[in-house]
N, C-alpha and C. Protein backbone atom coordinates (compact mmCIF):
# COMPACT_ATOMS: atom_id res chain seq x y z
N UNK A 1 83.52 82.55 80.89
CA UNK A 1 84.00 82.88 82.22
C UNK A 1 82.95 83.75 82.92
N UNK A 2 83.26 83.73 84.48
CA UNK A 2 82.53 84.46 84.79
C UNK A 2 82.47 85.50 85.54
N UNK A 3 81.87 86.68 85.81
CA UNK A 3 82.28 88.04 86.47
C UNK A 3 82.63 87.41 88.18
N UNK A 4 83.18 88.43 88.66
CA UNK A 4 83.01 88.65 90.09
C UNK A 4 83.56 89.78 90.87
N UNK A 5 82.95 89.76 91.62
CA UNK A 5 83.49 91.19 92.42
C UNK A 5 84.48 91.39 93.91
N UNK A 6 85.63 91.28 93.67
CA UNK A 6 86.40 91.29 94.99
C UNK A 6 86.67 92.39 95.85
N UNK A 7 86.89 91.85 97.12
CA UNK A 7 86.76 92.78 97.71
C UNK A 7 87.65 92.62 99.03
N UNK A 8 88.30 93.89 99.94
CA UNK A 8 89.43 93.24 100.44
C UNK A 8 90.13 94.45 101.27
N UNK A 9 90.83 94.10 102.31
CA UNK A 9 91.16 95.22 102.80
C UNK A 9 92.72 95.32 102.91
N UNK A 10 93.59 96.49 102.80
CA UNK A 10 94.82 96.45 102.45
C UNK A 10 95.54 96.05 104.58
N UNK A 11 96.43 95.01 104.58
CA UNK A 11 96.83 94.69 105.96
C UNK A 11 97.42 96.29 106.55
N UNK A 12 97.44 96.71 107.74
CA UNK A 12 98.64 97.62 108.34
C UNK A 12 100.17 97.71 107.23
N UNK A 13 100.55 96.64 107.17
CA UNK A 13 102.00 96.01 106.83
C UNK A 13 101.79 96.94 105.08
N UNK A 14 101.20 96.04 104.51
CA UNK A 14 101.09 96.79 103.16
C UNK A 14 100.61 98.46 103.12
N UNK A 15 100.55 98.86 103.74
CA UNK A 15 99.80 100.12 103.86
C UNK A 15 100.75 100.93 103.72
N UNK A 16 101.51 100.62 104.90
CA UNK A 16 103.01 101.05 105.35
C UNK A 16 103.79 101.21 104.15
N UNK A 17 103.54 100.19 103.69
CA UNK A 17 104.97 99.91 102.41
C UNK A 17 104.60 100.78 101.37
N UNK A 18 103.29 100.84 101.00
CA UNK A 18 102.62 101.58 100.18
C UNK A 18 103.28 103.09 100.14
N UNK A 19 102.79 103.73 101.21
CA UNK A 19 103.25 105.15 101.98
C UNK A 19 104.35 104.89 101.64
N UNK A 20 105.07 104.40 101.83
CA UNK A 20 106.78 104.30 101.70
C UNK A 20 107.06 104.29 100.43
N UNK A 21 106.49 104.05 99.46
CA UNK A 21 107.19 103.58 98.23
C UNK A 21 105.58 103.50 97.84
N UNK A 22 105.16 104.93 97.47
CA UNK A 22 104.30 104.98 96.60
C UNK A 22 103.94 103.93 95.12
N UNK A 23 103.27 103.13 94.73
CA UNK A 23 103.20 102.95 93.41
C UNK A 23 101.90 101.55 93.42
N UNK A 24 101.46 101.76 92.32
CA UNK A 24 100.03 100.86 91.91
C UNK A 24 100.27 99.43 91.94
N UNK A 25 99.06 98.74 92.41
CA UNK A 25 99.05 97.29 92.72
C UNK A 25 98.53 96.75 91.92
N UNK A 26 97.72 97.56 90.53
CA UNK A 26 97.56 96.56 89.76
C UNK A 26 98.21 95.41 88.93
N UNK A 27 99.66 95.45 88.68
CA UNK A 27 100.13 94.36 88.14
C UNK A 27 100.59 93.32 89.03
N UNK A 28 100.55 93.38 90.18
CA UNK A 28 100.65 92.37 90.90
C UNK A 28 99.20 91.64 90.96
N UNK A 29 98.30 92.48 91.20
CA UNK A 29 96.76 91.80 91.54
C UNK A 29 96.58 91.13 90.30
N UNK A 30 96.83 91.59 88.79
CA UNK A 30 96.68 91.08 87.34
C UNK A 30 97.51 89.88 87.36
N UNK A 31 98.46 89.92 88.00
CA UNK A 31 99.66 88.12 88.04
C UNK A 31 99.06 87.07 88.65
N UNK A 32 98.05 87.12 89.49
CA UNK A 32 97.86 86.42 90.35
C UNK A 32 96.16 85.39 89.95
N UNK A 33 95.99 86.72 89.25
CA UNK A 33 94.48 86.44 88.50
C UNK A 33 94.84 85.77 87.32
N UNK A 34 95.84 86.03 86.64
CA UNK A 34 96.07 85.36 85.42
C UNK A 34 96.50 84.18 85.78
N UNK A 35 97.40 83.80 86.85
CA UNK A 35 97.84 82.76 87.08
C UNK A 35 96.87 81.88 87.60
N UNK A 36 95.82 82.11 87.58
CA UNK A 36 94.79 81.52 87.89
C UNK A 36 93.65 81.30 87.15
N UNK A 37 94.03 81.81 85.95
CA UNK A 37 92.65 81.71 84.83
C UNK A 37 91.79 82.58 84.75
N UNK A 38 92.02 83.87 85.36
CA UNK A 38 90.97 84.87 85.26
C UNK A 38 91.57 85.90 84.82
N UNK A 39 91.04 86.85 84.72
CA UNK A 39 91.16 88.03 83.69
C UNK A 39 90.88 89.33 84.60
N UNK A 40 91.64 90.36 85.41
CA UNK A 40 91.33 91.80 86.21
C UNK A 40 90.87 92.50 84.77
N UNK A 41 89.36 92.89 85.39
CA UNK A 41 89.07 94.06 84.29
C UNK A 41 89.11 95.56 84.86
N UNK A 42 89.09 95.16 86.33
CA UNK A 42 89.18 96.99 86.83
C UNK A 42 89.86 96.81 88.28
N UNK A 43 90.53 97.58 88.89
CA UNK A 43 91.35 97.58 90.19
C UNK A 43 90.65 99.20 90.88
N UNK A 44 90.53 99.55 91.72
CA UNK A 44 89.99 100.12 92.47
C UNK A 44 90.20 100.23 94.14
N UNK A 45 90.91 101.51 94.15
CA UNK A 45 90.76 101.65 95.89
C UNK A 45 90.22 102.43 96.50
N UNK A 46 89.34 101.83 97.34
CA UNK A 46 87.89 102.57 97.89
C UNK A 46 87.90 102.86 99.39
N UNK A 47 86.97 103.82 99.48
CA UNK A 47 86.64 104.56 100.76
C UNK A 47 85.70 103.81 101.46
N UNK A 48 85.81 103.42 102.53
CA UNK A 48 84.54 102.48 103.48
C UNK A 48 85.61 101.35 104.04
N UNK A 49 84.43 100.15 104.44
CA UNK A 49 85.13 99.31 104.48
C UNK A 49 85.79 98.31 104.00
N UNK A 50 86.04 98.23 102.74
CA UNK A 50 86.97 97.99 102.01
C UNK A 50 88.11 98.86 101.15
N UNK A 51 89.18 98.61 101.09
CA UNK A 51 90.09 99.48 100.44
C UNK A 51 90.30 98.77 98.99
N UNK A 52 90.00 97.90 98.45
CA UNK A 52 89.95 97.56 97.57
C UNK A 52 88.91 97.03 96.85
N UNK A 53 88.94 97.46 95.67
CA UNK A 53 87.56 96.40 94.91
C UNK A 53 88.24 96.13 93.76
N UNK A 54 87.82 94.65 92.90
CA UNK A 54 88.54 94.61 91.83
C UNK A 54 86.98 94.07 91.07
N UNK A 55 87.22 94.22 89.88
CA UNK A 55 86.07 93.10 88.79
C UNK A 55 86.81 92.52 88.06
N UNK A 56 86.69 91.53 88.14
CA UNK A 56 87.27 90.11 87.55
C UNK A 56 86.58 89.51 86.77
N UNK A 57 87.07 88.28 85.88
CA UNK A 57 86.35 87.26 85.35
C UNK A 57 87.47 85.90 86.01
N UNK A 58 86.46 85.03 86.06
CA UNK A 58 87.01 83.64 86.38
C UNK A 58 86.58 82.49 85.74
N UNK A 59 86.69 81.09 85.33
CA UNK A 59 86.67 80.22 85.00
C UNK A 59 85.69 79.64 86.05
N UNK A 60 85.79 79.93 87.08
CA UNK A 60 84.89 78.97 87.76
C UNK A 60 85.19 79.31 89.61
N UNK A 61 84.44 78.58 90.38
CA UNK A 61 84.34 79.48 91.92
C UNK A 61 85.74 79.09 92.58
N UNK A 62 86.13 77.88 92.10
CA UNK A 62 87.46 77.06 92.41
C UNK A 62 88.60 78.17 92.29
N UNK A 63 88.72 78.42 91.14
CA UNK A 63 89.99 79.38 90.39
C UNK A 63 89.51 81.24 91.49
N UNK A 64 88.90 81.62 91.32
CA UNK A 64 88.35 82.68 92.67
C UNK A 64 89.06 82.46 93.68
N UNK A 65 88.47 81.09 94.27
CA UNK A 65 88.94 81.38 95.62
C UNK A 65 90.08 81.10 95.70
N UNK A 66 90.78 80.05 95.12
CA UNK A 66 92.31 80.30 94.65
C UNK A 66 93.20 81.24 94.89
N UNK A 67 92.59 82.29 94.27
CA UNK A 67 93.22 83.59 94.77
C UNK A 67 93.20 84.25 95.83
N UNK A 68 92.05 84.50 96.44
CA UNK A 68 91.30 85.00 97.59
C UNK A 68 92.50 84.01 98.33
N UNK A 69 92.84 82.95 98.08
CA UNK A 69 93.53 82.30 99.63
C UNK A 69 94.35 82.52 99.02
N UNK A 70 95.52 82.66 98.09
CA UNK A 70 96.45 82.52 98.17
C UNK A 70 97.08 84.18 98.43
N UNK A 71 96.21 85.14 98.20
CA UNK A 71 96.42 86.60 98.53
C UNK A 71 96.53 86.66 100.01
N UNK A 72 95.44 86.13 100.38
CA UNK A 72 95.22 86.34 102.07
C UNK A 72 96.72 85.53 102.63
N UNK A 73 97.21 84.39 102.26
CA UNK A 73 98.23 84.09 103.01
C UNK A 73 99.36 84.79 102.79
N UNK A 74 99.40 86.00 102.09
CA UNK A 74 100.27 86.60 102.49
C UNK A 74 100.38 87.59 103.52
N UNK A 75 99.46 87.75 103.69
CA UNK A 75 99.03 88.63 105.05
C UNK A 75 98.99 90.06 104.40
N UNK A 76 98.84 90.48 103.20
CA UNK A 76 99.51 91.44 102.76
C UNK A 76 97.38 92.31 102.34
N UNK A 77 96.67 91.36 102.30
CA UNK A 77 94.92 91.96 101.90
C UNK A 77 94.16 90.70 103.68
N UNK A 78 92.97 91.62 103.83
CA UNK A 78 92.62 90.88 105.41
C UNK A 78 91.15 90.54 104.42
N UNK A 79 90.57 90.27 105.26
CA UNK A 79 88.90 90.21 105.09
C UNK A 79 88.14 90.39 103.74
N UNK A 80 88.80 89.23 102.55
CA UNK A 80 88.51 88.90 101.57
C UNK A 80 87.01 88.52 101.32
N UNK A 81 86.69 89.54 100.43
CA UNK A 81 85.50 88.82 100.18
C UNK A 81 84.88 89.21 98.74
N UNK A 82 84.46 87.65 97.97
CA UNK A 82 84.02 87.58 96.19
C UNK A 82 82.45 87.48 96.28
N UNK A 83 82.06 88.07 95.39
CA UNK A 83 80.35 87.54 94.93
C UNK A 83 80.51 87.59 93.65
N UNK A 84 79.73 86.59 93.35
CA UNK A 84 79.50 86.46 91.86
C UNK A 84 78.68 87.32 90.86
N UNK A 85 78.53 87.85 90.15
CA UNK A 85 77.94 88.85 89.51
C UNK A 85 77.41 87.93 87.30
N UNK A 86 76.16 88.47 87.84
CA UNK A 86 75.53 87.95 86.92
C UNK A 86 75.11 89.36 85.50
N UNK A 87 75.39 89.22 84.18
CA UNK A 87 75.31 89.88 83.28
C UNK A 87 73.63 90.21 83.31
N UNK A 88 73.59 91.18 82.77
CA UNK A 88 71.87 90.95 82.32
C UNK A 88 71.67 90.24 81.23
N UNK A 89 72.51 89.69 80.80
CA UNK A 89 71.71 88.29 79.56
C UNK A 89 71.85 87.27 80.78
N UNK A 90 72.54 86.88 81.32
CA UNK A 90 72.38 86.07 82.44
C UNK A 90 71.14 86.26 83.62
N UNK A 91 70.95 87.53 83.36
CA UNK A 91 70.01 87.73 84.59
C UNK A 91 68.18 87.50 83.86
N UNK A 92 68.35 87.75 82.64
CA UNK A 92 67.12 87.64 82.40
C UNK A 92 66.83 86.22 81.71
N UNK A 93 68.19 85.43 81.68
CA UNK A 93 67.71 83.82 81.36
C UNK A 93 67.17 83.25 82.69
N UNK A 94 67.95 84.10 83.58
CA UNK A 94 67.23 83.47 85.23
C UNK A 94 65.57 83.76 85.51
N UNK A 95 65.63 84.90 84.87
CA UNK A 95 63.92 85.66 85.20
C UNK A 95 62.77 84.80 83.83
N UNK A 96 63.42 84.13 82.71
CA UNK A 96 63.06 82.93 81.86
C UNK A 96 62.44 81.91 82.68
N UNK A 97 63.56 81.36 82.99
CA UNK A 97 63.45 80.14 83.90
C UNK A 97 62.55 80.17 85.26
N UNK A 98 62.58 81.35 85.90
CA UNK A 98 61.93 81.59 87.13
C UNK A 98 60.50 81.65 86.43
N UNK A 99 60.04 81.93 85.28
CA UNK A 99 58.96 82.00 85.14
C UNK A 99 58.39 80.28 84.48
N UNK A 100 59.22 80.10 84.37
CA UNK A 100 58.47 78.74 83.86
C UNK A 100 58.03 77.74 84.85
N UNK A 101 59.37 77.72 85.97
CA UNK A 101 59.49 76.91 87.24
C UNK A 101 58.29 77.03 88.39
N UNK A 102 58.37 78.62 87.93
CA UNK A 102 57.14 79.35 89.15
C UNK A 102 56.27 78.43 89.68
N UNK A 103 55.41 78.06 90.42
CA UNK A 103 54.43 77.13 90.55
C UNK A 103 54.64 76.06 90.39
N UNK A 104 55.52 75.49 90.65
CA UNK A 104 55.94 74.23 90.96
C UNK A 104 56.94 74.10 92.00
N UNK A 105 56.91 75.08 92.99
CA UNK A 105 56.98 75.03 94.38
C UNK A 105 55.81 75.22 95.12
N UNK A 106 56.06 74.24 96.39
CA UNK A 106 54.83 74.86 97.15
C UNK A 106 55.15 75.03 98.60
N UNK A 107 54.64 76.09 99.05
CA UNK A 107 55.48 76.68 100.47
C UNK A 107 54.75 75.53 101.58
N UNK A 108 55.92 75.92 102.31
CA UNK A 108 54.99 75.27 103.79
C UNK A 108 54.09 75.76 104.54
N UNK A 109 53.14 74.74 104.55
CA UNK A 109 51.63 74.82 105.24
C UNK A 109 51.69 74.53 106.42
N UNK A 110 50.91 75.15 107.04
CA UNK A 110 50.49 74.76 109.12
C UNK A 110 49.60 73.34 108.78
C-alpha cells in the first residue's frame, strides 16, 4: 500500500457541531478509510489553511479518492486535498532509476 497525505478543511456546519458537542473525529475518519482499503495512521488538526491533516495508506489512487469524494459529499470537510508520499526506500529506487535513465532524454533545441 501506499502512503498519502490528506488534507482538508472542517465545513462552518461541522465546526459548529464540534463546539457543541466536543469530541474526536478520528473514528469516523478511520471508518471511512477502512471501508475503503486503507489504513489512518495519524489524524491531526492544524493551524493554517487546513484544519485537518491525516497520513494514510491506500491500495491505490482509486481507493484515495474514494474517500476524498465521498467525505466531501457530505459537506461536512471543503477543499480536499491528497498527495502521494513516497518512503525513502521508494525514494532512492527513484534516484536508482533516474540515474540509469539520465541521458536518454534530450531537451529541446532552437
Amino acid at each position: 500500500m501506499a502512503y498519502y497525505l490528506w488534507r482538508g478543511r472542517m465545513s462552518k456546519r461541522s465546526l459548529e457541531a464540534m463546539v457543541k458537542n466536543p469530541h474526536s473525529r478520528t473514528e469516523a475518519a478511520a471508518a471511512i478509510i477502512e471501508a475503503a482499503g486503507g489504513k489512518l495512521h495519524h489524524y491531526f488538526f492544524a493551524l493554517g489553511d487546513d484544519d485537518i491533516v491525516l497520513i494514510t495508506e491506500f491500495p491505490d489512487n482509486a481507493s484515495i479518492a474514494a474517500v476524498s469524494m465521498a467525505a466531501g459529499a457530505t459537506g461536512a470537510v471543503e477543499n480536499v486535498k491528497s498527495t502521494a508520499l513516497l518512503t525513502m526506500d521508494e525514494t532512492v529506487s527513484a534516484m536508482q532509476t533516474a540515474k540509469k535513465v539520465s541521458g536518454s532524454y534530450r531537451p529541446p533545441q532552437a
